[in-house]
Every structure is written in structure tokens, then in C-alpha cells.
C-alpha atoms as a PDB file:
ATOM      1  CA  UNK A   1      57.395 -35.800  61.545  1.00  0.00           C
ATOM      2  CA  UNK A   2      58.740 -31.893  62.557  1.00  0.00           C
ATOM      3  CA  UNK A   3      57.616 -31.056  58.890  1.00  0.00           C
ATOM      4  CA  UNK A   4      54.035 -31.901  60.504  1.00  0.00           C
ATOM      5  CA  UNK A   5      54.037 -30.731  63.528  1.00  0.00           C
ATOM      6  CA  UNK A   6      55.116 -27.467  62.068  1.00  0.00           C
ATOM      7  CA  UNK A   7      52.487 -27.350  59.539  1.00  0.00           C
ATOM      8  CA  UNK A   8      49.432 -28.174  62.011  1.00  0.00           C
ATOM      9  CA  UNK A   9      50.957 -25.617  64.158  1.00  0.00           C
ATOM     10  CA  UNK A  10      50.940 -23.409  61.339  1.00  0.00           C
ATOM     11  CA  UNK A  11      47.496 -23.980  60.320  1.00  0.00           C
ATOM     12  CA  UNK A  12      46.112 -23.957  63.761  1.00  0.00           C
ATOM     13  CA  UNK A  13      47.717 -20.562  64.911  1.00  0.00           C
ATOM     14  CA  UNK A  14      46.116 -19.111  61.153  1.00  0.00           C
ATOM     15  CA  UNK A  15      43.069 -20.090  62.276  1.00  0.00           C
ATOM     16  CA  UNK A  16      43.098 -18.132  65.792  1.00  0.00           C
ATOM     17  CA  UNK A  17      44.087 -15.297  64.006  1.00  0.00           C
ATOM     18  CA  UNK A  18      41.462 -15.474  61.038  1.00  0.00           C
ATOM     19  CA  UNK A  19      38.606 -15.795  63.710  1.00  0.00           C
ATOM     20  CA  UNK A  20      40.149 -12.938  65.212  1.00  0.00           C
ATOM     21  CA  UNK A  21      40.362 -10.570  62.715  1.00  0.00           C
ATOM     22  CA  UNK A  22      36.474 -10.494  61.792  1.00  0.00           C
ATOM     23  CA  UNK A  23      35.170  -8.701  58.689  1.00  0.00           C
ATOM     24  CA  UNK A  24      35.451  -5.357  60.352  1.00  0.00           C
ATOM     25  CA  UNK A  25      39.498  -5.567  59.249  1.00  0.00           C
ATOM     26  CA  UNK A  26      39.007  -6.876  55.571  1.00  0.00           C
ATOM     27  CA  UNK A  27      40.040  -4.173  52.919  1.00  0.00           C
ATOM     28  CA  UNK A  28      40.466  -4.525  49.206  1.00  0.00           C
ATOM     29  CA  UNK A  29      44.412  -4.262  48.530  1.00  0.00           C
ATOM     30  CA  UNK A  30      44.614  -7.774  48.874  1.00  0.00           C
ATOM     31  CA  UNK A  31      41.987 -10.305  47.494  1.00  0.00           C
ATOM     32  CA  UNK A  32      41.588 -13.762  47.749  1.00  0.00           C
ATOM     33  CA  UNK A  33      39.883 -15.696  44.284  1.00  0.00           C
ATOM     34  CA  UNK A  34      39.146 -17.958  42.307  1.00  0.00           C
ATOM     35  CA  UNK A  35      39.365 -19.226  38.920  1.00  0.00           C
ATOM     36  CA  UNK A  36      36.654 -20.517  37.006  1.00  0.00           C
ATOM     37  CA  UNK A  37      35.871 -24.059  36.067  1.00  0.00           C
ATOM     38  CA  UNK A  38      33.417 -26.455  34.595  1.00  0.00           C
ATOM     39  CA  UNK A  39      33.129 -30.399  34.505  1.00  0.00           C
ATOM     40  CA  UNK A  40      30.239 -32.684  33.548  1.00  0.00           C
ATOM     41  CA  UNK A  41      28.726 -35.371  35.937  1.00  0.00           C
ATOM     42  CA  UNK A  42      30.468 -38.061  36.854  1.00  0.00           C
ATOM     43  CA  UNK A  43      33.903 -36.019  35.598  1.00  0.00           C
ATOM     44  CA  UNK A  44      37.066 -34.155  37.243  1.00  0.00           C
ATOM     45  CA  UNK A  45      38.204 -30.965  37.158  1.00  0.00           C
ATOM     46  CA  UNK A  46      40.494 -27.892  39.013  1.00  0.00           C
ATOM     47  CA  UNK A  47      40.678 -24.493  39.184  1.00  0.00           C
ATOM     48  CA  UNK A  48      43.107 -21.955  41.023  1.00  0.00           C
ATOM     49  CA  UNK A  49      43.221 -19.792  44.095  1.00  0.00           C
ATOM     50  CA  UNK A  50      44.760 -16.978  43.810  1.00  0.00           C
ATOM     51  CA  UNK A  51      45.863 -13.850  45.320  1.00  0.00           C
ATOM     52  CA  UNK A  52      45.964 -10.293  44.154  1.00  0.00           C
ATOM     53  CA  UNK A  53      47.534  -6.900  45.077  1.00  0.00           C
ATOM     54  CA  UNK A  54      45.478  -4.211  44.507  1.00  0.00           C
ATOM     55  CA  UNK A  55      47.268  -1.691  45.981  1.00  0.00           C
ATOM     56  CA  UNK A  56      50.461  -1.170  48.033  1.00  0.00           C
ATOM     57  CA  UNK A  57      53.688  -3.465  49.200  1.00  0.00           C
ATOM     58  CA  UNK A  58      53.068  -6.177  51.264  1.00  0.00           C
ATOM     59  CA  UNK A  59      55.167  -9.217  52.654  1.00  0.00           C
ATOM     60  CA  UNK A  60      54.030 -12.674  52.807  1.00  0.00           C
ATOM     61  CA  UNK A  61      55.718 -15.321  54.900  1.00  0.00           C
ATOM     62  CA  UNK A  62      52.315 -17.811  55.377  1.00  0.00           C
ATOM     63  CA  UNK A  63      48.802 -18.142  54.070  1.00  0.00           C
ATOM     64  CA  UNK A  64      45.780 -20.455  54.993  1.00  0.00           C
ATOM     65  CA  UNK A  65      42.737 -20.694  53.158  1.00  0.00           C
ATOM     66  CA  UNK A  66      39.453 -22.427  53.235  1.00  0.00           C
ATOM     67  CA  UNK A  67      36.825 -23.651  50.624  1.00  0.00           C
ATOM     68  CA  UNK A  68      33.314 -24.612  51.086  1.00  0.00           C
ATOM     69  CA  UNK A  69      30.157 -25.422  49.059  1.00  0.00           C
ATOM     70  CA  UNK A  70      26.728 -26.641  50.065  1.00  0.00           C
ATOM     71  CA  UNK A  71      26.639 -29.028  47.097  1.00  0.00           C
ATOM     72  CA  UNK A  72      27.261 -32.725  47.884  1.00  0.00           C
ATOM     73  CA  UNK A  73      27.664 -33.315  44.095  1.00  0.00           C
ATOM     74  CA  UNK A  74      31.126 -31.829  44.139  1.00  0.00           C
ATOM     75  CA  UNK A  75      33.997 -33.346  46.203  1.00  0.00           C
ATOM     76  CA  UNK A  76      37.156 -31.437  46.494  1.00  0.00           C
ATOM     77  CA  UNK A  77      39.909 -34.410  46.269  1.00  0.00           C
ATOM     78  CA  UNK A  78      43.577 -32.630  47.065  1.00  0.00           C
ATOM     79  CA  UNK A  79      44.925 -29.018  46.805  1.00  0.00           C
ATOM     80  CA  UNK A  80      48.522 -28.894  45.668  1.00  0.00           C
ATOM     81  CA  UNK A  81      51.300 -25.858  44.429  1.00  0.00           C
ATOM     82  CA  UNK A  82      50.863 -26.443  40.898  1.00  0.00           C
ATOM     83  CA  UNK A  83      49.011 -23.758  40.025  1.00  0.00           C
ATOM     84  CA  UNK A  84      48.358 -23.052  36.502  1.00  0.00           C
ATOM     85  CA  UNK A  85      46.567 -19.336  36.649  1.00  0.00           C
ATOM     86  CA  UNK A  86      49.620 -17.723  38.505  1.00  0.00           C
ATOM     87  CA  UNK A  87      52.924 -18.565  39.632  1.00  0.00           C
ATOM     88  CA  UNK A  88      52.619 -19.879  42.763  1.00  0.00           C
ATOM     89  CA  UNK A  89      53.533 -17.789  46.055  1.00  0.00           C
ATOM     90  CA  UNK A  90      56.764 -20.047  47.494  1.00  0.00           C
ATOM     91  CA  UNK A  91      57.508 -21.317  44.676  1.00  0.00           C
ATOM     92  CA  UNK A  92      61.033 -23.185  45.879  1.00  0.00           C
ATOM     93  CA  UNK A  93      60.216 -22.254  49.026  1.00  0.00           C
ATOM     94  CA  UNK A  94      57.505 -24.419  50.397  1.00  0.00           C
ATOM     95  CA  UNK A  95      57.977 -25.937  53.694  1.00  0.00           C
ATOM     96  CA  UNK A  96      55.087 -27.733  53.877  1.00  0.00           C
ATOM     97  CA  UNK A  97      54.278 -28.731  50.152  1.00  0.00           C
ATOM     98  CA  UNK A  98      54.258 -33.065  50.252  1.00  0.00           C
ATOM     99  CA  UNK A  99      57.590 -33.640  48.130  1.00  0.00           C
ATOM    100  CA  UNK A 100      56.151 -35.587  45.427  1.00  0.00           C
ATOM    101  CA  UNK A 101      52.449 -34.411  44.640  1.00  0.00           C
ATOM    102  CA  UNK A 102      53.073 -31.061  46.115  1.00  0.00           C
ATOM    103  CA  UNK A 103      49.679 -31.449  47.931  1.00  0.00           C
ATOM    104  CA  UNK A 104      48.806 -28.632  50.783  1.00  0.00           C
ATOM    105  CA  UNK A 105      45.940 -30.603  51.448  1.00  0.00           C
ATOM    106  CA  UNK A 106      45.125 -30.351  55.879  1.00  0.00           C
ATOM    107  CA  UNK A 107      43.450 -33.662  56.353  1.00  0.00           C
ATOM    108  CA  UNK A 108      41.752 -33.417  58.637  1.00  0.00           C
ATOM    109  CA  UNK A 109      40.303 -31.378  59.089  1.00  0.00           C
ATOM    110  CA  UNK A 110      39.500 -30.901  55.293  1.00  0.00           C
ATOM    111  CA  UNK A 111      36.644 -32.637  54.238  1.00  0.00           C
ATOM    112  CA  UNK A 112      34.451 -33.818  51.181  1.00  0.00           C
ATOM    113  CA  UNK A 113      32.656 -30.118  50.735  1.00  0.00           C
ATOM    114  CA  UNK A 114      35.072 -28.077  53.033  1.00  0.00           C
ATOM    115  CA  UNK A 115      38.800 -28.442  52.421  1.00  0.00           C
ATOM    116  CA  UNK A 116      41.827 -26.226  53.753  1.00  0.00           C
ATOM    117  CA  UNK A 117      45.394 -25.674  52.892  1.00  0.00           C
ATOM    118  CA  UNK A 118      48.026 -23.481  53.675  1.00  0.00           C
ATOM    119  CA  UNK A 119      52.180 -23.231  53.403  1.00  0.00           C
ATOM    120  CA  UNK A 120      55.005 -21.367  55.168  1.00  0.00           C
ATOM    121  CA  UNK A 121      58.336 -20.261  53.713  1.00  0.00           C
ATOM    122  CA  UNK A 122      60.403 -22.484  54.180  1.00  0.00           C
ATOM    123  CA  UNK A 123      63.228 -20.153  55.779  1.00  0.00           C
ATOM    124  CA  UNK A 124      60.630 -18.311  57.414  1.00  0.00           C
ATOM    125  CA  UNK A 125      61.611 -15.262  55.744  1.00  0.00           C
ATOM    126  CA  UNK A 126      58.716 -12.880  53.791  1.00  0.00           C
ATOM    127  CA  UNK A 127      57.462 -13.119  50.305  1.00  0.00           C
ATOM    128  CA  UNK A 128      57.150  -9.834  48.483  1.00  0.00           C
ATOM    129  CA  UNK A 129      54.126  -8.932  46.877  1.00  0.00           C
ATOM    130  CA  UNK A 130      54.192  -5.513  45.072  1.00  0.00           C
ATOM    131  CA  UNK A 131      51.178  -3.652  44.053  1.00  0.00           C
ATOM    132  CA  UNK A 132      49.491  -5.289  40.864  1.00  0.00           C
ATOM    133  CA  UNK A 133      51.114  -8.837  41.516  1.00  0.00           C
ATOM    134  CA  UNK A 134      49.031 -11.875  41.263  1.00  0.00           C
ATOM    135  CA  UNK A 135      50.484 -15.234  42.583  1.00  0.00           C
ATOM    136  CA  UNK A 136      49.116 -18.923  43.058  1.00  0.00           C
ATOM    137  CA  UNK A 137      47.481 -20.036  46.454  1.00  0.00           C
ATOM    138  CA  UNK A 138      46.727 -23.316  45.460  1.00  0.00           C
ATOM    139  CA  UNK A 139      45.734 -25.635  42.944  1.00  0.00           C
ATOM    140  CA  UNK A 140      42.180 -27.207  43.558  1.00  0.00           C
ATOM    141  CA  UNK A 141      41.046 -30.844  42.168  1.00  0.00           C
ATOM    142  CA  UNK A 142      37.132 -31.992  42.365  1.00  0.00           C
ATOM    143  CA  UNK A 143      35.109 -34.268  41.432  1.00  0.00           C
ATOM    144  CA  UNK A 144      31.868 -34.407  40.421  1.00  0.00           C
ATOM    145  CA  UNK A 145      28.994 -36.772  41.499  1.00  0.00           C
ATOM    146  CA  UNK A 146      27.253 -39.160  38.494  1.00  0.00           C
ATOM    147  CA  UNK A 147      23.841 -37.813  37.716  1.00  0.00           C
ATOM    148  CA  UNK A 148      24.231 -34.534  39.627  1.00  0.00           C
ATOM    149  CA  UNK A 149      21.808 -31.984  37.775  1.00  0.00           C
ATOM    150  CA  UNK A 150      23.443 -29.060  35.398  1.00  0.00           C
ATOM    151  CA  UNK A 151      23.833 -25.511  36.803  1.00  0.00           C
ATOM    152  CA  UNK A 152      26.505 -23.487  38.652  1.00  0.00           C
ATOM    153  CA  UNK A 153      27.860 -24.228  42.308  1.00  0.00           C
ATOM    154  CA  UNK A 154      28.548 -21.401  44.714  1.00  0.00           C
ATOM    155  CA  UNK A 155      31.973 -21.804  46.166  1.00  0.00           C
ATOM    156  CA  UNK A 156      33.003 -19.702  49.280  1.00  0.00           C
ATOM    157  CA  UNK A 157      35.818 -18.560  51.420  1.00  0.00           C
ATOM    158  CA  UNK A 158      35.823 -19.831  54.717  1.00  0.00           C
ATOM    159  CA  UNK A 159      36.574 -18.151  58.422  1.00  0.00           C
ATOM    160  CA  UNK A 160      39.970 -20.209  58.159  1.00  0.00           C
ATOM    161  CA  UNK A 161      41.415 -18.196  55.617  1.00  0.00           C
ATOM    162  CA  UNK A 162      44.608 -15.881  56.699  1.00  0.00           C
ATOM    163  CA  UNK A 163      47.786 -14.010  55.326  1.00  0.00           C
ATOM    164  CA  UNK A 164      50.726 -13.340  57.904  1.00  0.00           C
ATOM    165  CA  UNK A 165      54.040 -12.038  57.472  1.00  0.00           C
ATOM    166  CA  UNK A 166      57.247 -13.475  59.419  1.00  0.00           C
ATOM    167  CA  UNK A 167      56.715 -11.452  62.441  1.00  0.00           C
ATOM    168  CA  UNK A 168      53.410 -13.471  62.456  1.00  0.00           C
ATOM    169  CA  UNK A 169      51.270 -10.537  61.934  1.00  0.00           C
ATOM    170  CA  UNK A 170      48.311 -10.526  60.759  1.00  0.00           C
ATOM    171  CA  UNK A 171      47.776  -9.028  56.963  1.00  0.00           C
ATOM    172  CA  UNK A 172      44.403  -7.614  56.340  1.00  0.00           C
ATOM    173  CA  UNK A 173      42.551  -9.461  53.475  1.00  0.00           C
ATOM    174  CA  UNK A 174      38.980  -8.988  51.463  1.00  0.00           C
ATOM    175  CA  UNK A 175      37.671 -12.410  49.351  1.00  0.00           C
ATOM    176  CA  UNK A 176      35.741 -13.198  46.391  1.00  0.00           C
ATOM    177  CA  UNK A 177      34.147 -16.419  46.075  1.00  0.00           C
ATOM    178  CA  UNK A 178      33.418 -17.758  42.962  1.00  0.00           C
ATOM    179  CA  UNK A 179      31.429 -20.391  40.759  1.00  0.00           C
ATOM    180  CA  UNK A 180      32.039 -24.054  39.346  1.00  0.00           C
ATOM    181  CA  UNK A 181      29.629 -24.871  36.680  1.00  0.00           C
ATOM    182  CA  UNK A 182      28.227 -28.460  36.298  1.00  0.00           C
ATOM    183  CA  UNK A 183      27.720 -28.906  32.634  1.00  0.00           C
ATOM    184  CA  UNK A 184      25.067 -31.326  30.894  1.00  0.00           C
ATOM    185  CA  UNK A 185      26.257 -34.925  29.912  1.00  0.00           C
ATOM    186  CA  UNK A 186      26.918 -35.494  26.316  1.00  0.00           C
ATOM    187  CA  UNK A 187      25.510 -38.325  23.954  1.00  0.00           C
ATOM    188  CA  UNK A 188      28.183 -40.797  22.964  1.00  0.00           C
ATOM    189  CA  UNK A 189      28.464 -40.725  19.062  1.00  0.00           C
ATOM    190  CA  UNK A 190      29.883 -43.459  16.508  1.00  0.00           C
ATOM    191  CA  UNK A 191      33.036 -43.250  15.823  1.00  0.00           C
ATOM    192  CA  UNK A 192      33.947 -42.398  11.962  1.00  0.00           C
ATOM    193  CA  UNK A 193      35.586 -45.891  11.649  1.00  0.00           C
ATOM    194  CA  UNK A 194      33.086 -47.856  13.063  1.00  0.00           C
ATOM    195  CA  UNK A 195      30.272 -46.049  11.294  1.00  0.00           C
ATOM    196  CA  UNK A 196      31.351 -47.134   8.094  1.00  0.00           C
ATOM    197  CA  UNK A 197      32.005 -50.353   9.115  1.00  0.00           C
ATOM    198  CA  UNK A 198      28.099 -50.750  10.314  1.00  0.00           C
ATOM    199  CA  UNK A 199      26.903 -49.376   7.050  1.00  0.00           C
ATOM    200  CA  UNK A 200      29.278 -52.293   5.357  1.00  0.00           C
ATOM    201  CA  UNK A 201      27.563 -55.172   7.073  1.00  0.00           C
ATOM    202  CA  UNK A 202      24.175 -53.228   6.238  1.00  0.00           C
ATOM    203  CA  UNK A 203      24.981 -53.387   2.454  1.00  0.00           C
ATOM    204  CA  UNK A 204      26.271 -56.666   2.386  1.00  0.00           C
ATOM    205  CA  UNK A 205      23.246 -58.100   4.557  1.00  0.00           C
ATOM    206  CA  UNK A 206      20.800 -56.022   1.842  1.00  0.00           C
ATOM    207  CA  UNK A 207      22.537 -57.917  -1.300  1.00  0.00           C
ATOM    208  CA  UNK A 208      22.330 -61.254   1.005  1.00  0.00           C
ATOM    209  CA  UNK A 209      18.784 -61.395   1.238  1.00  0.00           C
ATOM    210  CA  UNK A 210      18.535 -59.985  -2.081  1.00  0.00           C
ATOM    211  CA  UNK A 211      19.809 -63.476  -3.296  1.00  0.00           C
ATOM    212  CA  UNK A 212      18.720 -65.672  -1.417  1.00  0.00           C
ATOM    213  CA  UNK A 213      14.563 -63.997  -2.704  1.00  0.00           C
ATOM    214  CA  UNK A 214      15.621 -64.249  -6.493  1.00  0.00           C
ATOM    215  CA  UNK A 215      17.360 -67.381  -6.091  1.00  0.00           C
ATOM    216  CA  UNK A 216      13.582 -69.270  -4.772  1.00  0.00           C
END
């Protein structure tokens, strides 16, 4: 119960301060991204936030982020650590990581098209991130809708995205959002086995009939 109180405190005071800070205050050292990914209707798949330093020393001690897209055919289902693009940020030192699935999921107020997540050190102490780092924000799952039509799907940042350091201060941020492809569905095919196995029957129902016309 402390573990969430402390996290919606978290999240809530990240979200003052990212409505705060406005795009007048973004710069480029720091970026906020995302990998690329690609499922087919009706399917799952995942893809990585992640942060890069472009320039400079920094110290991290809490980020938040948000996602959004305007497409109902994609669902984003749980956020977690396990990031695959980058190690992630607090790695063995989450605090607010769930201890099994290590979801960073904020439900609510994360939703089916607009999800949020965010983590803390755990002994509130700063991450460092040196100038050409790049480490794991989190580790998105989605699904896709049955029938939803081929094409790529805009995903964006959201005004709840933030970067802090222990002293709570704000750290100055620029984002690129990126794309999910929906791919076309694919046209079962026999399998080897049971292809030969149809063209078995096939022959032996040929030579059948065969006998049973030269034996009237």
C-alpha cells in the first residue's frame, strides 16, 4: 500500500511539472523514442521506449511517460521493465516496478489508446546518464483489433511525459514519436504432412472408381 501511494504521488507530481515545462524548454540532449514494430490483425506485439543522451551528463532519479494513438484498432495492454532495445534505466533499482511482471503500467488513468508509466529509484538517489548512453523506459505490449485495415499507426508522446533528478528538478527533454505498422493477414497454407496425405486419399479414390467402371 506505501509502494502505491508513493508511485501515484510520483506520477501525479510528474505530471504538474510536465504541463509546466511547455515546449518552450524542450532541447535535443535528451530524447524520448521509440522502437519500431509491426503485428497483423487480430495479433500482439511490443516495442521499446527509450531514452537517449545526445549530449552532456545528466542524472536521473524518475521518469514518466505517456503514449497515445488515434487508432482504436490498437490497444496498448501493460508496460513493464523488460526492455529488450536497451538496458533498462533502474535496472535493480525500481521502486515501483510490480514484483512479478515488472509492469509500470498507471491504471488508471492509462487507458485502451492512451497509457502511462513511470518509476523512481528505489533509494531515491540519481541515475547517471553520460553523453551517448541509451537506456530502456519501458517495454510496451499491444494488441491489435481483428479485421483492422493494413497501414502504419502514428504513435505520440503525451503532455505527461517528464525526467527529474532527486532534487526533483525538472530535466529538460525533446521527443520523437514513432510508427507501428499493421501488416496484411496471411492465407493459411497446408501443411507438408497433411498435403501428402490429401493427395493419398485422391489416388486411392482415382484407382477405386477405376474398378468399380471396369469391373461392370
Amino acid at each position: 500500500m506505501h509502494s502505491v501511494r508513493l508511485r501515484r504521488l510520483w506520477l501525479t507530481a510528474a505530471c504538474a511539472v510536465a504541463c509546466v515545462m511547455g515546449t518552450g524548454a524542450a532541447r535535443a540532449d535528451l530524447l524520448f523514442s521509440m522502437t519500431s514494430a509491426s503485428a497483423g490483425a487480430g495479433g500482439s506485439g511490443s516495442f521499446d521506449v527509450v531514452l537517449t543522451d545526445n549530449g552532456g551528463d545528466f542524472n536521473v532519479a524518475g521518469f514518466n511517460f505517456e503514449i497515445t494513438t488515434s487508432d482504436t484498432a490498437v490497444t496498448f495492454t501493460d508496460i513493464t521493465i523488460n526492455t529488450v532495445a536497451a538496458p533498462y534505466i533502474f535496472a535493480g533499482d525500481s521502486l515501483l516496478a510490480a514484483p512479478v511482471t515488472g509492469s509500470i503500467l498507471e491504471n488508471p488513468p492509462s487507458t485502451a489508446q492512451d497509457a502511462q508509466a513511470g518509476d523512481v529509484t528505489a533509494d531515491f538517489t540519481n541515475k547517471a546518464i553520460a553523453d551517448g548512453d541509451e537506456v530502456g523506459l519501458g517495454h510496451v505490449l499491444f494488441t491489435i483489433a481483428p479485421g483492422a485495415s493494413p497501414g502504419p499507426v502514428s504513435i505520440d508522446f503525451g503532455s505527461a511525459t517528464s525526467l527529474s533528478d532527486a532534487g526533483g528538478n525538472l530535466i529538460a527533454f525533446d521527443n520523437s514519436g514513432g510508427t507501428l505498422t499493421i501488416t496484411g493477414g496471411t492465407v493459411a497454407t497446408p501443411e507438408p504432412a497433411m498435403t501428402g496425405v490429401l493427395g493419398l486419399a485422391l489416388i486411392i479414390g482415382l484407382i477405386s472408381r477405376r474398378r468399380l467402371y471396369l469391373n461392370k
